[in-house]
N, C-alpha and C. Protein backbone atom coordinates (compact mmCIF):
# COMPACT_ATOMS: atom_id res chain seq x y z
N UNK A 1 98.60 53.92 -59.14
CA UNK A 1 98.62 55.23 -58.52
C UNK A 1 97.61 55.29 -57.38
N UNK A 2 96.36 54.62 -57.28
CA UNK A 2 95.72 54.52 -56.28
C UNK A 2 95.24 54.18 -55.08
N UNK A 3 96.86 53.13 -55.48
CA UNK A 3 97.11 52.38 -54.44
C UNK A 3 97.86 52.97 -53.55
N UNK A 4 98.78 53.93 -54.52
CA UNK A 4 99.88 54.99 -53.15
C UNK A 4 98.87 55.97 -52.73
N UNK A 5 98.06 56.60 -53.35
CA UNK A 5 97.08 57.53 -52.50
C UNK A 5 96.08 57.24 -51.31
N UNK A 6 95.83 55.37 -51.46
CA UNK A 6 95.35 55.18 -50.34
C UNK A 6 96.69 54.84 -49.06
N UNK A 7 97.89 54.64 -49.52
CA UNK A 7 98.54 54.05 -48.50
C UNK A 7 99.09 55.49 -47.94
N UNK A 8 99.40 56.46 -48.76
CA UNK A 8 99.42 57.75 -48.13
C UNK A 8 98.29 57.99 -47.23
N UNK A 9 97.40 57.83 -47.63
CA UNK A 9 96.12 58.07 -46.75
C UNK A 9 96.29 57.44 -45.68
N UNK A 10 96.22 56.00 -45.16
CA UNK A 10 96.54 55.33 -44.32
C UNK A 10 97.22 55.93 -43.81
N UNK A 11 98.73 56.25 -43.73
CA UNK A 11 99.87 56.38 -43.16
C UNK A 11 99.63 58.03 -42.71
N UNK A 12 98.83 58.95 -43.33
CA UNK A 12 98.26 59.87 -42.56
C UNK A 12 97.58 59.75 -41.22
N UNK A 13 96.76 58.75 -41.31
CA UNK A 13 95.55 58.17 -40.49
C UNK A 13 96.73 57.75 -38.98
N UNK A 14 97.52 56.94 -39.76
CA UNK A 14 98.51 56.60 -38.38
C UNK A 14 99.43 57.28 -37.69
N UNK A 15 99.63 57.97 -38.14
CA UNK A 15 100.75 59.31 -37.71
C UNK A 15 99.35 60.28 -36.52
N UNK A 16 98.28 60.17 -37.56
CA UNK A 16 97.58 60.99 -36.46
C UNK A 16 97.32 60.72 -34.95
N UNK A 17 96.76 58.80 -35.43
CA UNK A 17 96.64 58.43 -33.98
C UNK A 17 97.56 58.30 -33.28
N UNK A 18 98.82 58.20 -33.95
CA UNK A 18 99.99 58.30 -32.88
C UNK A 18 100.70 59.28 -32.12
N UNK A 19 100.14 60.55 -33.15
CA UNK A 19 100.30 62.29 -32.63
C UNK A 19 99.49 61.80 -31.24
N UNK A 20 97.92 61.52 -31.30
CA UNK A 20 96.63 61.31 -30.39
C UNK A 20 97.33 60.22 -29.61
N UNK A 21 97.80 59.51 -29.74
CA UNK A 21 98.17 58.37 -28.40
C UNK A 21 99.37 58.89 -27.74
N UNK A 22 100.37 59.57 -28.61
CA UNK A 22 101.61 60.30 -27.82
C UNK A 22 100.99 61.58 -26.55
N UNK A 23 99.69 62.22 -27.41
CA UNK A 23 99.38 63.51 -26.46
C UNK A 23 98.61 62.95 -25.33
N UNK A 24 97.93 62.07 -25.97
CA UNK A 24 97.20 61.35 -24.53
C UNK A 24 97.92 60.75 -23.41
N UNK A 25 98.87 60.28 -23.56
CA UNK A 25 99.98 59.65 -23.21
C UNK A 25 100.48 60.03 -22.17
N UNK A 26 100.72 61.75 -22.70
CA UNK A 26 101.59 62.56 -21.41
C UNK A 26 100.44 63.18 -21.27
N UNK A 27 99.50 63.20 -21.18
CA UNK A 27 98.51 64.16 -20.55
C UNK A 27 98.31 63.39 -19.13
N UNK A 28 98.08 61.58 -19.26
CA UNK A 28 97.83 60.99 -18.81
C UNK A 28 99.11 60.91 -17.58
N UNK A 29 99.76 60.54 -18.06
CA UNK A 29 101.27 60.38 -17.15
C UNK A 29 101.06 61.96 -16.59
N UNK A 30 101.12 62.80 -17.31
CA UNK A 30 101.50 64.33 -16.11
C UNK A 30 100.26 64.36 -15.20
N UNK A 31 99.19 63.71 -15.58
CA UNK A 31 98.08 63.71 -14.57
C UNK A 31 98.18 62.85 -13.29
N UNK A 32 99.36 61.71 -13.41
CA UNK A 32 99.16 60.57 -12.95
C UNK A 32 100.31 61.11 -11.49
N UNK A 33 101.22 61.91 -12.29
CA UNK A 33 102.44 62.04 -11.30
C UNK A 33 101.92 63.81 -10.20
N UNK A 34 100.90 64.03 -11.07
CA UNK A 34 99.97 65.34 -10.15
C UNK A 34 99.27 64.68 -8.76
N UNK A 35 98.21 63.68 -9.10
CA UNK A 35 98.27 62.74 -8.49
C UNK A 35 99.38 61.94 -6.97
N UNK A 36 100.01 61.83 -7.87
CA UNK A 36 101.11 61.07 -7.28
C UNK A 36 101.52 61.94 -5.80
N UNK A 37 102.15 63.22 -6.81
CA UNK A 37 102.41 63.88 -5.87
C UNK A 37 101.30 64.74 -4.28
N UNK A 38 100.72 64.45 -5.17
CA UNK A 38 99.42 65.20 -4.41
C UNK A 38 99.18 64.42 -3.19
N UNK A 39 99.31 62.70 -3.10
CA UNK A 39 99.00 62.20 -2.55
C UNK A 39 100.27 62.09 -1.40
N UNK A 40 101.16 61.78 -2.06
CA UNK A 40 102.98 62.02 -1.37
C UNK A 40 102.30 63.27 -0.43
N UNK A 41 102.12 64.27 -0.68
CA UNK A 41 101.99 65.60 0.15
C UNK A 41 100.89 65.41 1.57
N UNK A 42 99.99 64.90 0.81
CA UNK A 42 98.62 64.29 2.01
C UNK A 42 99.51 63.80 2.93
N UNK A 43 99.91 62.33 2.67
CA UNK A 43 100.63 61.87 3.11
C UNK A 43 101.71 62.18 4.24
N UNK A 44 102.58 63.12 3.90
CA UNK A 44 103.92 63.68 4.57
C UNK A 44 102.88 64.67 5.21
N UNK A 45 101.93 65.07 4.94
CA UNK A 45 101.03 66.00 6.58
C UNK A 45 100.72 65.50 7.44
N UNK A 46 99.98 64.19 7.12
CA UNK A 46 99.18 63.41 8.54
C UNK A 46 100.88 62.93 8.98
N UNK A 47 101.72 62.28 8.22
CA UNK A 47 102.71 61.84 9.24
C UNK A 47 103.45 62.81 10.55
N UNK A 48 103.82 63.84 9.99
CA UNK A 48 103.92 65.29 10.55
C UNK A 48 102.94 65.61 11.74
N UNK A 49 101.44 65.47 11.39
CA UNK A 49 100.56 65.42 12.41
C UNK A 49 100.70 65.02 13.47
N UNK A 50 100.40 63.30 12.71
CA UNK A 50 101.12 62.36 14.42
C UNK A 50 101.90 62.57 14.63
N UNK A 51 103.52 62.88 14.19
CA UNK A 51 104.51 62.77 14.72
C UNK A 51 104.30 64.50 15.91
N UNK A 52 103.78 65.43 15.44
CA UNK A 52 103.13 66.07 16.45
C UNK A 52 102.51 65.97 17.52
N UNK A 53 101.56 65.27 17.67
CA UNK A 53 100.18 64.49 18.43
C UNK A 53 101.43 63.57 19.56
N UNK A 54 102.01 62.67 18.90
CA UNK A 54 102.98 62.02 20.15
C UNK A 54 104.04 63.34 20.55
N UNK A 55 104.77 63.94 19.68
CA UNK A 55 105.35 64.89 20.65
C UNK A 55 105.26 65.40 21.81
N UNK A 56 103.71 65.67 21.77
CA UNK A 56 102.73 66.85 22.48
C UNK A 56 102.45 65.72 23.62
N UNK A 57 102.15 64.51 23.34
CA UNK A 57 101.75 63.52 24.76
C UNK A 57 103.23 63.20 25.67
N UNK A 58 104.23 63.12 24.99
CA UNK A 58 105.80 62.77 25.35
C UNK A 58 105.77 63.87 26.58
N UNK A 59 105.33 65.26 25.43
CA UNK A 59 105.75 66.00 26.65
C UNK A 59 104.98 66.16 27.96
N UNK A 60 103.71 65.99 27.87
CA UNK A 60 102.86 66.26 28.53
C UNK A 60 102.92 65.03 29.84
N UNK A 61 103.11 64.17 29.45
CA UNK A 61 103.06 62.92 30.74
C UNK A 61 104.16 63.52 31.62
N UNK A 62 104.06 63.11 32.67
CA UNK A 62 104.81 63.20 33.82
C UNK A 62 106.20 62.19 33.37
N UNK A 63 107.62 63.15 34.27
CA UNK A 63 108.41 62.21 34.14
C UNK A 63 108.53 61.64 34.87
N UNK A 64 109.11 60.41 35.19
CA UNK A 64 109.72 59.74 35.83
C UNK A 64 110.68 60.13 36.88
């Protein structure tokens, strides 16, 4: 009998850390793709920028 109360025990113990590695898991991943995106966004501004910055010289030079 004491042997199933420790393996119950155990198998408590593992369910928990796996509750704890599943929540960490996506905490981690939803942090990662916050991130992600965050950086995607930086990103798509400065390109936008320059693609501004040459607009603005295109127009500005003399034509031909």
């Amino acid at each position: 009998m004491r042997n199933d109360s420790i393996s119950n025990s155990q198998e408590n113990d593992n369910v928990t850390l796996d509750q704890r590695f599943a929540a960490d898991f996506t905490s981690t991943t939803g942090a990662l793709e916050e991130i992600k995106s965050a950086s995607f966004d930086v990103r798509n501004a400065e390109c936008k920028s320059i693609r501004g910055q040459i607009h603005h010289r295109r127009r500005r030079s003399p034509s031909s």
